[in-house]
Protein backbone atom coordinates (compact mmCIF):
# COMPACT_ATOMS: atom_id res chain seq x y z
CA UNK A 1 -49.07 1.86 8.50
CA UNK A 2 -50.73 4.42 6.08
CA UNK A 3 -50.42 7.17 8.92
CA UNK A 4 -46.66 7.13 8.70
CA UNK A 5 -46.73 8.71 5.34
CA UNK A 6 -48.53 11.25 6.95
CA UNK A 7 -45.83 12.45 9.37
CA UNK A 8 -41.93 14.14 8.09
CA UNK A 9 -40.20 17.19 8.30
CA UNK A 10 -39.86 20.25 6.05
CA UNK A 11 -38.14 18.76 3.07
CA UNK A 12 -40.26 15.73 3.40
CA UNK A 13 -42.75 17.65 2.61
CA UNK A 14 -41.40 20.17 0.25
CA UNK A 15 -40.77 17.41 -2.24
CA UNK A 16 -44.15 15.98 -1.98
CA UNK A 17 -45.27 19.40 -3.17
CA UNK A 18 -42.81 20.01 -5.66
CA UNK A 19 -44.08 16.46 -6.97
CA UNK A 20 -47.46 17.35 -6.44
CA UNK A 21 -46.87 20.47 -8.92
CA UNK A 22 -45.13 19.03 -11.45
CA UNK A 23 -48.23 16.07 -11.86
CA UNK A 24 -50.74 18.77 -11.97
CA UNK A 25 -49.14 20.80 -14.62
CA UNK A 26 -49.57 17.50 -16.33
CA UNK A 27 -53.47 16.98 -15.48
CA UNK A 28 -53.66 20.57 -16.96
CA UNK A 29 -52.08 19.58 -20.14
CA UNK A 30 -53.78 16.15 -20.42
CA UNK A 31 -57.40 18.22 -20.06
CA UNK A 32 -55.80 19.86 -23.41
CA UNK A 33 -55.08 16.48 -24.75
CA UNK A 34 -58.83 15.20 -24.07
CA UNK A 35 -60.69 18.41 -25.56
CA UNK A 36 -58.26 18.29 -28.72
CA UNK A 37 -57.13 14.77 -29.08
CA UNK A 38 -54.17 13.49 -29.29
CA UNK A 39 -52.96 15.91 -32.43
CA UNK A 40 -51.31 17.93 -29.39
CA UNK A 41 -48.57 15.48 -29.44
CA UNK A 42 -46.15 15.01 -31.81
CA UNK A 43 -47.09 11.40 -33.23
CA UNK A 44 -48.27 11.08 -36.70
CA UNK A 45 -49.86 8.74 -38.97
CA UNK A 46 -46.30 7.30 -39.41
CA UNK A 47 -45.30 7.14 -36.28
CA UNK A 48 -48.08 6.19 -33.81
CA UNK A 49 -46.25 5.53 -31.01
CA UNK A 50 -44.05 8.43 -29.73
CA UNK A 51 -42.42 8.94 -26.29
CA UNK A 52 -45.39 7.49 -23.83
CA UNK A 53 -44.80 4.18 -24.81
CA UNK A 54 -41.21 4.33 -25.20
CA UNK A 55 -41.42 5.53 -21.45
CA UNK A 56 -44.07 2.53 -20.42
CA UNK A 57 -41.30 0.16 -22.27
CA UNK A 58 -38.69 1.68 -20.24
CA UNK A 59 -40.48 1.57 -17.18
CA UNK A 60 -41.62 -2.16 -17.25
CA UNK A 61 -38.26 -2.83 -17.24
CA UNK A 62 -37.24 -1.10 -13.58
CA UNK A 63 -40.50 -2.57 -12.21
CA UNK A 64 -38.96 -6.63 -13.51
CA UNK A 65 -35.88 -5.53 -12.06
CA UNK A 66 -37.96 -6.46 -8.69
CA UNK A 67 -37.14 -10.39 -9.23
CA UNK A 68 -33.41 -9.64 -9.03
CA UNK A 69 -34.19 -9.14 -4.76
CA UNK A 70 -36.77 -11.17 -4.70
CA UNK A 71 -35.11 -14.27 -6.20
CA UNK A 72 -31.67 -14.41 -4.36
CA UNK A 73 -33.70 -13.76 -0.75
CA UNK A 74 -36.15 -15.68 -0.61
CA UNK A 75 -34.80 -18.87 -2.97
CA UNK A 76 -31.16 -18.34 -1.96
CA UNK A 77 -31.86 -17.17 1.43
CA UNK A 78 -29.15 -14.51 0.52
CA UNK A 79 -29.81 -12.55 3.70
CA UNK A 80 -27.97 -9.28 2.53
CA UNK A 81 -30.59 -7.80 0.51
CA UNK A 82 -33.02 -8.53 4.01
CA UNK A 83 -32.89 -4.36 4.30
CA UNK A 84 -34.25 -3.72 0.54
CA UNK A 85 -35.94 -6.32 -0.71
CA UNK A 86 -39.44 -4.23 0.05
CA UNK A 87 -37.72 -1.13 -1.20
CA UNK A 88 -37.26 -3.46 -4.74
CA UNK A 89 -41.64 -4.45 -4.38
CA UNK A 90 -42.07 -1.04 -3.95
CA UNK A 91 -40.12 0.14 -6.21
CA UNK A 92 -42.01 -2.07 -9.25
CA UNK A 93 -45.44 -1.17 -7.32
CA UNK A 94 -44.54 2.72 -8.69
CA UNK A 95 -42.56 1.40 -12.03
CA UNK A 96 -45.94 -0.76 -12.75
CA UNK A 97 -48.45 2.07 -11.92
CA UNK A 98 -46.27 4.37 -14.39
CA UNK A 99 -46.67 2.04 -17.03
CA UNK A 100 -50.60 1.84 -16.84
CA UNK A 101 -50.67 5.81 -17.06
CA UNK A 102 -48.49 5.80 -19.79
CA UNK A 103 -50.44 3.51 -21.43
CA UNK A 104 -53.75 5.52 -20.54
CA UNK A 105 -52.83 8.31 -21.81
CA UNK A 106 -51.72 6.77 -25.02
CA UNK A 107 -55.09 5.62 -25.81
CA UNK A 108 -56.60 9.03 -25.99
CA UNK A 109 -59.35 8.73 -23.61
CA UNK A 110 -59.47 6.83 -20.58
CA UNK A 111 -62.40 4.65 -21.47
CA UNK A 112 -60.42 2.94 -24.57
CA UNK A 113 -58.14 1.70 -21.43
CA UNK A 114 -61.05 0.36 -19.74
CA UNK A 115 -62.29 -1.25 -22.80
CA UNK A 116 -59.11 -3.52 -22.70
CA UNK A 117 -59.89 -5.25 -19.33
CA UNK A 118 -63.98 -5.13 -19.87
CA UNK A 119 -63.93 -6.39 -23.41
CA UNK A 120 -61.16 -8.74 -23.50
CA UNK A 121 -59.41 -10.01 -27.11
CA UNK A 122 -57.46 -13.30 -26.63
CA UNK A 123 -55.87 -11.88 -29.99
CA UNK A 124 -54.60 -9.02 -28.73
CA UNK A 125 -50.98 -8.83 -27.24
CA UNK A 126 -51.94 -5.58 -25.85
CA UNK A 127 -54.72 -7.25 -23.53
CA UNK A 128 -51.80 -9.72 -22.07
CA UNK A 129 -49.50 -7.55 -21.36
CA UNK A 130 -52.38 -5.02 -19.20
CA UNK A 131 -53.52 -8.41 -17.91
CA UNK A 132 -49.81 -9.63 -16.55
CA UNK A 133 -49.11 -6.05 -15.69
CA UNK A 134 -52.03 -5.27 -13.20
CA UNK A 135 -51.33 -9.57 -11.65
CA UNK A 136 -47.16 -8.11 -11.23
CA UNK A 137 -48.90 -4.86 -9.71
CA UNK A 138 -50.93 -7.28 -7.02
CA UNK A 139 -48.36 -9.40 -6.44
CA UNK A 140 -45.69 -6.93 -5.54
CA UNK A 141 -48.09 -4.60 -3.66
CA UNK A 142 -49.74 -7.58 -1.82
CA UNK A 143 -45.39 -9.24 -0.74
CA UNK A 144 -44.40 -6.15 -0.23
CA UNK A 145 -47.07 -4.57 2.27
CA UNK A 146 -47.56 -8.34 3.86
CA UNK A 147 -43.74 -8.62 4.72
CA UNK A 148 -43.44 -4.89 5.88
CA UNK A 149 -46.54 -5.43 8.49
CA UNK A 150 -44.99 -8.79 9.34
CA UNK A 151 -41.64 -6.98 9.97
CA UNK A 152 -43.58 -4.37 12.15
CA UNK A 153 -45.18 -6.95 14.20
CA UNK A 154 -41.51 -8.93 14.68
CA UNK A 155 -42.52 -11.81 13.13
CA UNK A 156 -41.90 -13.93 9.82
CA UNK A 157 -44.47 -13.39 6.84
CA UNK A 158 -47.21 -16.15 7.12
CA UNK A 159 -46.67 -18.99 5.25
CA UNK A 160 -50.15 -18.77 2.86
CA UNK A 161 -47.62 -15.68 1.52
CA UNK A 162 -44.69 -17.53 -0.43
CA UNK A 163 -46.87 -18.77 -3.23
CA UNK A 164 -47.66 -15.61 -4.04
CA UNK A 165 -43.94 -14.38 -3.68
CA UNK A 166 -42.92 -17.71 -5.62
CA UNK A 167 -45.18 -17.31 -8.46
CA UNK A 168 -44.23 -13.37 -8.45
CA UNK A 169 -41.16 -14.39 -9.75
CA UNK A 170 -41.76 -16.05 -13.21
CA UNK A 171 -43.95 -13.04 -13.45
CA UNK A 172 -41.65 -10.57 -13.54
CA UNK A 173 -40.03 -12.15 -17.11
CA UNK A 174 -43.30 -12.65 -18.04
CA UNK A 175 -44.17 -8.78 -17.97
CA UNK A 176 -40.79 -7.34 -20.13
CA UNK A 177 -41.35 -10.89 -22.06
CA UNK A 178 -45.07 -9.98 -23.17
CA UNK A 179 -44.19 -6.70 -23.83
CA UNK A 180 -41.19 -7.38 -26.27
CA UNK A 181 -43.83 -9.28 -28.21
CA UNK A 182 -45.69 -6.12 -28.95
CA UNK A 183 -42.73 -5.37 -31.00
CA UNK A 184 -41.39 -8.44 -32.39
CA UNK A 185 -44.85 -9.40 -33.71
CA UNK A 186 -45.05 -6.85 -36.17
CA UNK A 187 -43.46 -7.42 -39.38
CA UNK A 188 -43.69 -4.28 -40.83
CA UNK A 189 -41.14 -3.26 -38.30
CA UNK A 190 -38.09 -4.53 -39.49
CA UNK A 191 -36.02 -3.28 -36.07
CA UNK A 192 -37.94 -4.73 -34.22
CA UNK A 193 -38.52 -7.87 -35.86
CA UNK A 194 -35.94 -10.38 -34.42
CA UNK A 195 -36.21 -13.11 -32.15
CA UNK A 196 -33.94 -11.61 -29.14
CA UNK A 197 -36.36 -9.26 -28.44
CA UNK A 198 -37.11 -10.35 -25.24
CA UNK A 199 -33.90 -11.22 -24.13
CA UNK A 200 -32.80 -7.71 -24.91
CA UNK A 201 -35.43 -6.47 -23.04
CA UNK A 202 -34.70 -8.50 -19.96
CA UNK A 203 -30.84 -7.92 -20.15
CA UNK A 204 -31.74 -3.98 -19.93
CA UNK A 205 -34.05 -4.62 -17.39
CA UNK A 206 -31.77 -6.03 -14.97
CA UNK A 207 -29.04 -3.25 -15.83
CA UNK A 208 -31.56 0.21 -15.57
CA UNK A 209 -33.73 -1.43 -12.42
CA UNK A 210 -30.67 -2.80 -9.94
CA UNK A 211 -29.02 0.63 -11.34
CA UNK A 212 -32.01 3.05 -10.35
CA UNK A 213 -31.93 0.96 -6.57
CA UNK A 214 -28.69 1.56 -5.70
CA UNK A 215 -29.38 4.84 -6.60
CA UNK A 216 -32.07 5.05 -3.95
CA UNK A 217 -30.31 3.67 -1.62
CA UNK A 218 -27.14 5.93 -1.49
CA UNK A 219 -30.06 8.23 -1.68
CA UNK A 220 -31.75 7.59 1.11
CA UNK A 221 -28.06 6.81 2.71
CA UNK A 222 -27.53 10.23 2.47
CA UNK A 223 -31.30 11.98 3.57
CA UNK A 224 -32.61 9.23 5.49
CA UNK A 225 -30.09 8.03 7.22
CA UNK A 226 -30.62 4.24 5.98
CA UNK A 227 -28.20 1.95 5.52
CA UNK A 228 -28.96 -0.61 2.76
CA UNK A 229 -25.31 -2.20 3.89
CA UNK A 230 -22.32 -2.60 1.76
CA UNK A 231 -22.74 -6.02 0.58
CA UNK A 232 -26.36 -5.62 -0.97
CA UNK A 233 -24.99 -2.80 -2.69
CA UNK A 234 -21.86 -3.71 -4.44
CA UNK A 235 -24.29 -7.29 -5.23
CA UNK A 236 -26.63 -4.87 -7.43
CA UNK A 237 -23.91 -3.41 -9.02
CA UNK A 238 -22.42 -7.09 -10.05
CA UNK A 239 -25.87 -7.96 -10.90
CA UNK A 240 -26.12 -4.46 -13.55
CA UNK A 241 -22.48 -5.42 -14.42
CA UNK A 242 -23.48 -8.85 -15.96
CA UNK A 243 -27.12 -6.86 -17.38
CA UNK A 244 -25.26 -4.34 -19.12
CA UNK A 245 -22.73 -6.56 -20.62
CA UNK A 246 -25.42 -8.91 -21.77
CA UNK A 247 -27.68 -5.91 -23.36
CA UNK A 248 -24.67 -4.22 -25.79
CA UNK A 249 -24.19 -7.59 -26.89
CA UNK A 250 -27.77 -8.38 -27.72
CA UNK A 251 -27.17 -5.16 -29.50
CA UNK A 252 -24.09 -5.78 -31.68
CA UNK A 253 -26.02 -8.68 -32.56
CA UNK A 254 -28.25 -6.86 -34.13
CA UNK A 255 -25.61 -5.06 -35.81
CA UNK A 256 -23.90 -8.65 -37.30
CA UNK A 257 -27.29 -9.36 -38.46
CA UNK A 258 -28.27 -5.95 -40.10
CA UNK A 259 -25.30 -5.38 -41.77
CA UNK A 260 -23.28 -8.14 -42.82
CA UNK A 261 -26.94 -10.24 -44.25
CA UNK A 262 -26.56 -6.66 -46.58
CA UNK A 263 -30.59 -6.63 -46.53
CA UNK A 264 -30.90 -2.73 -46.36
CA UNK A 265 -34.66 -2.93 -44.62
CA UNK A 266 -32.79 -4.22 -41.85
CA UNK A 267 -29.73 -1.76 -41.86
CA UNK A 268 -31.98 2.08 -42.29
CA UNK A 269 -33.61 1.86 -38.80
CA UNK A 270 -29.66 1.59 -37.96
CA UNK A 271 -28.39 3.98 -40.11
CA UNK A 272 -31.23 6.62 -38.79
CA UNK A 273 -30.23 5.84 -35.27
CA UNK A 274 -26.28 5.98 -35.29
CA UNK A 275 -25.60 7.60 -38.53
CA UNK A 276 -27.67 9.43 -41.05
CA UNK A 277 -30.07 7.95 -42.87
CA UNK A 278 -30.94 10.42 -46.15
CA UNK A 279 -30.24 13.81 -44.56
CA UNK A 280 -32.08 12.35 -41.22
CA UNK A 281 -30.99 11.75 -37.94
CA UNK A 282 -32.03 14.15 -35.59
CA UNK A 283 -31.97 11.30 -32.67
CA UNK A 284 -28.18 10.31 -33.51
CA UNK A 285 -26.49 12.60 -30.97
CA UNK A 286 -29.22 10.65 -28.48
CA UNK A 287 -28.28 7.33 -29.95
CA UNK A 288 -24.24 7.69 -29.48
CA UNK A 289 -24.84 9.56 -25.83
CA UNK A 290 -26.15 6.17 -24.96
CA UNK A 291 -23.00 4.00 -26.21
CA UNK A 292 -20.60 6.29 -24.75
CA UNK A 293 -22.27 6.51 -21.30
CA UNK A 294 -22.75 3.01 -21.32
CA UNK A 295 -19.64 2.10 -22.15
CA UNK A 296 -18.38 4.32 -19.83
CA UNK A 297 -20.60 2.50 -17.06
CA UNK A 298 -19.44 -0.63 -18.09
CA UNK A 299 -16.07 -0.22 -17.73
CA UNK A 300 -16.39 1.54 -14.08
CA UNK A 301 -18.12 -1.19 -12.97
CA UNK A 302 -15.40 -3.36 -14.22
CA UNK A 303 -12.62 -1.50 -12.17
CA UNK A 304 -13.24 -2.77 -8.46
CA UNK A 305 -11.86 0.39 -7.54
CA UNK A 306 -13.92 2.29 -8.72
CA UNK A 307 -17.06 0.06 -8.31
CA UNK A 308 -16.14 0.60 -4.64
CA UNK A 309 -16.51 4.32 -4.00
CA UNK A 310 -19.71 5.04 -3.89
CA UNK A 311 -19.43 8.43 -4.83
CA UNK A 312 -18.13 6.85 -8.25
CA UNK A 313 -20.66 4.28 -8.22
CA UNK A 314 -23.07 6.79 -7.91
CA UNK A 315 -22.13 8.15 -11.51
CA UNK A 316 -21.75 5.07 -12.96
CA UNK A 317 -25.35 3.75 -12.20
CA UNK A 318 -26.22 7.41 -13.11
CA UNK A 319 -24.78 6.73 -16.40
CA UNK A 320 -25.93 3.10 -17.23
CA UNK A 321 -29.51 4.14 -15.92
CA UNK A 322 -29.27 7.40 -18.50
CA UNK A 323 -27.90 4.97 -21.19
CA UNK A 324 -30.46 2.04 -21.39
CA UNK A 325 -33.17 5.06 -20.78
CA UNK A 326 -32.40 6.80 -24.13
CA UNK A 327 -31.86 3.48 -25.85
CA UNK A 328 -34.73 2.20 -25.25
CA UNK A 329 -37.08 5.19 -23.70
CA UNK A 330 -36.29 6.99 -27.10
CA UNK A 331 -34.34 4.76 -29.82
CA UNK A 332 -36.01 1.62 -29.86
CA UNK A 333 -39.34 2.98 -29.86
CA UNK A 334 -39.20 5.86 -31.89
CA UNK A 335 -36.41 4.47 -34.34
CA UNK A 336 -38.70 1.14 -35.29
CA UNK A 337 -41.14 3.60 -37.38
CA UNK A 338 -38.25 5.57 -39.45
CA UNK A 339 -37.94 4.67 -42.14
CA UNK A 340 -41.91 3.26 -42.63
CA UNK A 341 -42.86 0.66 -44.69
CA UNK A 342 -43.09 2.51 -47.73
CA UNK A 343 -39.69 3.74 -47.18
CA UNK A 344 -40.63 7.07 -46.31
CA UNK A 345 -39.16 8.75 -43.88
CA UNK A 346 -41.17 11.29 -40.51
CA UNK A 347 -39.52 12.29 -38.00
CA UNK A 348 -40.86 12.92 -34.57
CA UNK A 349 -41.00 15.57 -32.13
CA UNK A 350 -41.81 16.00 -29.10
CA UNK A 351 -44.75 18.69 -28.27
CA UNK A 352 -44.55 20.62 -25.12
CA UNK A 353 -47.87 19.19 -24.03
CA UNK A 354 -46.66 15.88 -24.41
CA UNK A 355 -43.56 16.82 -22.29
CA UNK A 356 -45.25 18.20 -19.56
CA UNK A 357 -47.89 15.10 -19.62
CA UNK A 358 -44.83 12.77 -19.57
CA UNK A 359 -43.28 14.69 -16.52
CA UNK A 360 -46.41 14.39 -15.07
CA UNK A 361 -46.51 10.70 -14.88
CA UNK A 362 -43.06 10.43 -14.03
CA UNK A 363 -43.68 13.01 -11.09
CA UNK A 364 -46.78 10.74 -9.80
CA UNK A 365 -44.70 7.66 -10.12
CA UNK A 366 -42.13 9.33 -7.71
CA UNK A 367 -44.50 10.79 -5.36
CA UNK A 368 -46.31 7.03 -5.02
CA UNK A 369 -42.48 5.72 -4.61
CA UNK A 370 -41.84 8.40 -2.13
CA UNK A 371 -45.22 7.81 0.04
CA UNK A 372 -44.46 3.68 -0.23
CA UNK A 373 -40.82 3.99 1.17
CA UNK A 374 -41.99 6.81 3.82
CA UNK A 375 -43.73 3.64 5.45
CA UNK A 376 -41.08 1.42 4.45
CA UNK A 377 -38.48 2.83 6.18
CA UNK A 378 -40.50 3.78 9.32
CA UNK A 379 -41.71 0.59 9.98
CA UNK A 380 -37.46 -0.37 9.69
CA UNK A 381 -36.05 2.62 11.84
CA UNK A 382 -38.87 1.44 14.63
CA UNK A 383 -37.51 -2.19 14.98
């Protein structure tokens, strides 16, 4: 099935090269980053993790999103997401691959990555979450390729398949779950130190990922002539409904706690985030972009009338996806080190090598998400 990714017309084409420029700009600038070190980027001895891991947090999110197909069709037999349910594997095969580069890169040099896997530390929360991250990266790419060449052949996926497509769903918590430890283990951290962590992370999850598929499939509606049908759709967008409700209440839970306990550790990551914390808050007008397009999401998908055009919906799950990406692509991360321990207060910036590295990965992510659903959807316009 490889070939089919091999065959398109002009724009097909154009956007694999557009892709294909934007990624090596950011080789170019991650050469820079291995003959200098990672002083080209705009963390600090403060703040040690700046926007790659905010954007490998963001991303393992849209690759769980995965289980919210997965689950209802082949547990509930819920036939309706039949047409995308590969498009979801797929699209956590090229979340999941993100998230390794991000975390690559991260590291410095490649061979610190490598070091994870070949010298493994029980200890270390990091190893876990690489370990459950490259098993969810299997799984998805072994369910989703299986089905599609089953589909192809016009038959049903062989049976020594649904244990792997069973145990791929606990997985998927499992990956946002591990990762929300990273955080939540660290006690210097006081924003991130509470014990809905996880939750939060999976109730964003299921908002951005469901949000970024419908996406793609009024996308590909539109340039690929692909219908993902009605029904699956508007069933994503009650499924982000229910996510983003659930995550801006995990959230003003952590506003009860922070400010009415009165313990002001707990209230300055806060205060740098929505306010101004000591003359500082150059992410606020980030921070309050976020509630208002979120809220603003929210409520469209609460109007059935709206939620119902999808020219509207469009915006909406533009809006949400925008949302939970600068909460927690740039606030959570960023806003756990400010102020530090000490009290002190660094801010970060992003360098323009860092940028273009970030773009990079985001640019390789699409083209692998581009190549995967070139198959899948010639293997579906054949049958």
């Amino acid at each position: 099935m490889i070939e089919k990714a091999l065959t398109g017309n002009r724009s097909y084409f154009g956007w694999l090269a557009l892709l294909a420029l934007v990624a090596a700009n950011g080789v170019y600038f991650y050469g820079q980053q291995l003959t200098y070190g990672l002083g080209i980027t705009g963390m600090s001895r403060d703040i040690s993790w700046g926007v790659y891991i905010a954007q490998f947090t963001f991303m393992v999110g849209v690759a769980a999103s995965a289980v919210m197909l997965v689950l209802p069709y082949y547990i509930h037999n819920y036939k309706a997401f039949g047409k995308i349910v590969v498009l979801g594997e797929f699209l956590a095969v090229a979340a999941v691959s993100m998230c390794m580069m991000f975390i690559m890169v991260d590291m410095g040099k490649p061979m610190r990555f490598l070091n994870v896997m070949l010298y493994p530390s029980p200890h270390s929360i990091l190893f876990w979450d690489a370990t459950v991250l490259n098993v969810y990266l299997f799984l998805n790419l072994l369910c989703g390729w299986v089905a599609l060449e089953s589909e192809k052949k016009g038959t049903p996926p062989p049976k020594w398949l649904k244990p792997f497509i069973y145990l791929s769903i606990p997985w998927a918590f499992s990956i946002h779950t591990v990762t929300a430890f990273l955080y939540a283990g660290l006690p210097g951290r006081h924003l991130w130190l509470t014990a809905i962590m996880a939750p939060r992370f999976l109730a964003s999850a299921f908002a951005a990922g469901p949000a970024l598929l419908i996406l793609l499939a009024l996308l590909l509606r539109r340039v690929a002539k692909f219908d993902a049908g009605d029904e699956a759709i508007q069933k994503l967008a009650t499924i982000v409904t229910y996510g983003v409700i659930a995550n801006f209440f995990f959230i003003g839970l952590e506003f009860f706690t922070a400010y009415y306990s009165g313990i002001p550790s707990h209230q300055h990551n806060l205060d740098y985030l929505f306010f101004v914390l000591e003359g500082h808050g150059n992410l606020v007008p980030f921070l309050w972009t976020s509630v208002v397009l979120g809220f603003a999401g929210m409520g469209g998908l609460l109007w059935p009338g709206l939620r119902k055009n999808e020219r509207i919906l469009g915006l909406i799950c533009g809006a949400i996806f925008i949302s939970l990406w600068i909460d927690k692509g740039i606030g959570l991360v960023i806003g756990g080190f400010i102020p530090n321990p000490l009290e002190e207060i660094t801010e970060y910036y992003i360098t323009w090598p860092e940028f273009s590295i970030t773009l990079g990965i985001w640019a390789i992510g699409a083209m692998i998400l581009t190549l995967l659903y070139k198959i899948a959807l010639s293997v579906k316009k054949a049958q």
